[in-house]
Protein backbone atom coordinates (compact mmCIF):
# COMPACT_ATOMS: atom_id res chain seq x y z
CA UNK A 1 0.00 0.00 0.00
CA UNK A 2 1.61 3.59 -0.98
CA UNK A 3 3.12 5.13 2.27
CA UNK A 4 3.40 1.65 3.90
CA UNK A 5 5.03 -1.02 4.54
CA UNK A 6 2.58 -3.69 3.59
CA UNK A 7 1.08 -5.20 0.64
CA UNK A 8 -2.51 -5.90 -0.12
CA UNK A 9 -4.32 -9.18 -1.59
CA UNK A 10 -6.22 -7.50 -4.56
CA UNK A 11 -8.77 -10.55 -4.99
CA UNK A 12 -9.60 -10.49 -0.26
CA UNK A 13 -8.21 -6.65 0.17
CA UNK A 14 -6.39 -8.00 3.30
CA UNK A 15 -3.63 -6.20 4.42
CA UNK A 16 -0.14 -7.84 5.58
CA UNK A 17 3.35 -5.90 7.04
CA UNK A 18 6.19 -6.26 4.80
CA UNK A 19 8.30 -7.01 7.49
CA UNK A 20 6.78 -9.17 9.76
CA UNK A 21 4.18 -11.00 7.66
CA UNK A 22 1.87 -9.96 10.31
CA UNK A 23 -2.01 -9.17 9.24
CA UNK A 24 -2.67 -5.62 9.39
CA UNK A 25 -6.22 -5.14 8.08
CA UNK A 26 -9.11 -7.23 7.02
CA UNK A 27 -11.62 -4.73 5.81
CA UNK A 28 -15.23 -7.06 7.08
CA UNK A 29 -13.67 -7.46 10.78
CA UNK A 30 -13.88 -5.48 13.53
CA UNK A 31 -11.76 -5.99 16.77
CA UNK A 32 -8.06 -7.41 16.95
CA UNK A 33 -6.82 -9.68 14.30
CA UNK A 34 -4.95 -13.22 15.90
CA UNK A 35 -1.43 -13.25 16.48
CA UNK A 36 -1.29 -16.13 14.32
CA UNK A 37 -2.58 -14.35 11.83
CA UNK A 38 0.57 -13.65 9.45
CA UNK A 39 2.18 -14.68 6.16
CA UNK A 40 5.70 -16.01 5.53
CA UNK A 41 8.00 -13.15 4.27
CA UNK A 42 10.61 -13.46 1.87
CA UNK A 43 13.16 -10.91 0.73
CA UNK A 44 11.86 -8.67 -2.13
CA UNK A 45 12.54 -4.99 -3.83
CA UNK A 46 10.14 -3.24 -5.68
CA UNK A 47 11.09 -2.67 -9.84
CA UNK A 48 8.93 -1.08 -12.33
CA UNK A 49 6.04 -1.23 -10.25
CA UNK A 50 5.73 -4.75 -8.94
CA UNK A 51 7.40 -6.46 -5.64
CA UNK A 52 9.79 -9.09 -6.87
CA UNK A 53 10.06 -11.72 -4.24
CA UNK A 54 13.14 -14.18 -3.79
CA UNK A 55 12.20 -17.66 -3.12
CA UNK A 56 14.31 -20.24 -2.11
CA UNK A 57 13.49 -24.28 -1.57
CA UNK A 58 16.40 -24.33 1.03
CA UNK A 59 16.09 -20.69 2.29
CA UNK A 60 18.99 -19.59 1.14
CA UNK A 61 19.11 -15.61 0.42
CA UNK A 62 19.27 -14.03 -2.99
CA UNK A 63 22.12 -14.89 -5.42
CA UNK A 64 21.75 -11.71 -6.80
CA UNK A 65 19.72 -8.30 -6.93
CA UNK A 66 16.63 -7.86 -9.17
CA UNK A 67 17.77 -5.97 -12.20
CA UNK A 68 16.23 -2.80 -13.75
CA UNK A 69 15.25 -2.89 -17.37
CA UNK A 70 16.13 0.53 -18.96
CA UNK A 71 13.52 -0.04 -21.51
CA UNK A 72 11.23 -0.55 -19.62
CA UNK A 73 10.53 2.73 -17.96
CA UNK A 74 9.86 4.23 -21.21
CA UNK A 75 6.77 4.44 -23.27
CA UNK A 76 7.20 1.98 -25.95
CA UNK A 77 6.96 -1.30 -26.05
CA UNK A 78 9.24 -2.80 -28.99
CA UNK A 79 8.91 -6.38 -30.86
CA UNK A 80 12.31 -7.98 -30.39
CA UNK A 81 11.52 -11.27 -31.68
CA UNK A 82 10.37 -14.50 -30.04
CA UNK A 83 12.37 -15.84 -26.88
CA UNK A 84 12.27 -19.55 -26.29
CA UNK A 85 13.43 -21.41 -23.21
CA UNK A 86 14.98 -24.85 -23.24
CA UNK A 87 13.79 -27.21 -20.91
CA UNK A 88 13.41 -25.75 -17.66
CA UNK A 89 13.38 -28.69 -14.76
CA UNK A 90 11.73 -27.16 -11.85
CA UNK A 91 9.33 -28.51 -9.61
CA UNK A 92 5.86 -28.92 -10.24
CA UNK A 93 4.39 -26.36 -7.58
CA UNK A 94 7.60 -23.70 -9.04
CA UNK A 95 5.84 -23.78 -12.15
CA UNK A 96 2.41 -23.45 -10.91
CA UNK A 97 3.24 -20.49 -8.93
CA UNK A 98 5.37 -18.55 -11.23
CA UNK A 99 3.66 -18.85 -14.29
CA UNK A 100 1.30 -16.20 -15.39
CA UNK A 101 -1.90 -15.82 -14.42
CA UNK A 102 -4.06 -14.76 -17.03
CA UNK A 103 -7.32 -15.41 -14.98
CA UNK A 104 -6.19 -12.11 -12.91
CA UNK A 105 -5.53 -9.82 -15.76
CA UNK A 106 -9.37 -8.74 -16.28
CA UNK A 107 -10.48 -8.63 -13.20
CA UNK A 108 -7.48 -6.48 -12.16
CA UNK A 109 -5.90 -4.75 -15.05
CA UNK A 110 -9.19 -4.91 -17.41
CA UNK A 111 -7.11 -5.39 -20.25
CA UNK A 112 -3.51 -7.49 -20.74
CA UNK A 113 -1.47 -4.68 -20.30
CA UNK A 114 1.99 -3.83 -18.73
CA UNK A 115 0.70 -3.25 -15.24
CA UNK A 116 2.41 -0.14 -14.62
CA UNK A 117 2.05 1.23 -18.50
CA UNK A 118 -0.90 1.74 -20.79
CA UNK A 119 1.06 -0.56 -23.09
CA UNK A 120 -1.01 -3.51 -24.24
CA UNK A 121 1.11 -6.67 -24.84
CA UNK A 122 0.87 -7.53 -28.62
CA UNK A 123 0.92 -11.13 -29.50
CA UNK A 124 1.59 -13.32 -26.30
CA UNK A 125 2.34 -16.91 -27.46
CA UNK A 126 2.78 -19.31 -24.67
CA UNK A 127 3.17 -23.25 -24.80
CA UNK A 128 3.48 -25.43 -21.56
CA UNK A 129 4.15 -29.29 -21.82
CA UNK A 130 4.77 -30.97 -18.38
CA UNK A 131 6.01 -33.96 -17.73
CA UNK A 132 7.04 -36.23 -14.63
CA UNK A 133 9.90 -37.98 -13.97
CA UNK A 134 11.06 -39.30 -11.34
CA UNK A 135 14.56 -39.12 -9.59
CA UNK A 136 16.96 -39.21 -6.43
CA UNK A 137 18.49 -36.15 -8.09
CA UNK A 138 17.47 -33.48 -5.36
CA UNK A 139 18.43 -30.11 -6.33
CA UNK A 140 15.51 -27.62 -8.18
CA UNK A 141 17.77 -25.10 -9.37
């Protein structure tokens, strides 16, 4: 929330310190929120409008600082071509919570846009093929 140090859920509106994970506000409840009422909190910076968070299977702090993209803090959005991605082994919850979620896009941004532009994003191609295979290999990264 501008001005604070927490974020908001945009789908419940509830309210959470950045710091702490502690719940700060749920707007329907009156009276003191539980103690045990509190997220996990990760380390994260804010870039061009979003909060990137680190996340680690083994806790282990960032390798590296989130970068900032020139480009993107102007106002045009330039076809560069198509990126592809080898074969990215990751596990299966990794993938389900870092892809992109297109069901939140109307409801939030009315429009697939660049969330802190006007810019629409032209032609967004994206192909996902899972598969499963087993292993005693244990690292995800």
């Amino acid at each position: 929330m501008p001005g604070t140090n927490c974020i908001q859920c945009p789908f419940h509106l509830w309210e959470f310190n950045g710091e702490t994970g502690h719940c700060t506000k749920i707007p329907y409840i009156d009276g003191k929120i539980p103690e045990k009422g509190k997220i996990q909190t990760y380390p994260c910076v804010e870039r061009h409008g979003m909060i990137m968070i680190w996340y680690h299977p083994l806790n282990e702090p960032p390798h590296y600082d989130a970068i900032c993209i020139d480009e993107l803090l102007g106002d045009r959005f330039e076809y560069r071509g198509v990126h592809r991605y080898p074969n990215i082994h990751m596990h299966l919850q990794e993938f389900a919570e870092n892809a992109a979620d297109f069901q939140h896009f109307q409801p939030l941004h009315g429009q697939m846009c660049i969330p802190w532009t006007q810019l629409q994003v032209p032609r967004i191609f994206i192909h996902h093929q899972a598969s499963l295979e087993f292993s005693n290999y244990k690292p995800y990264i």
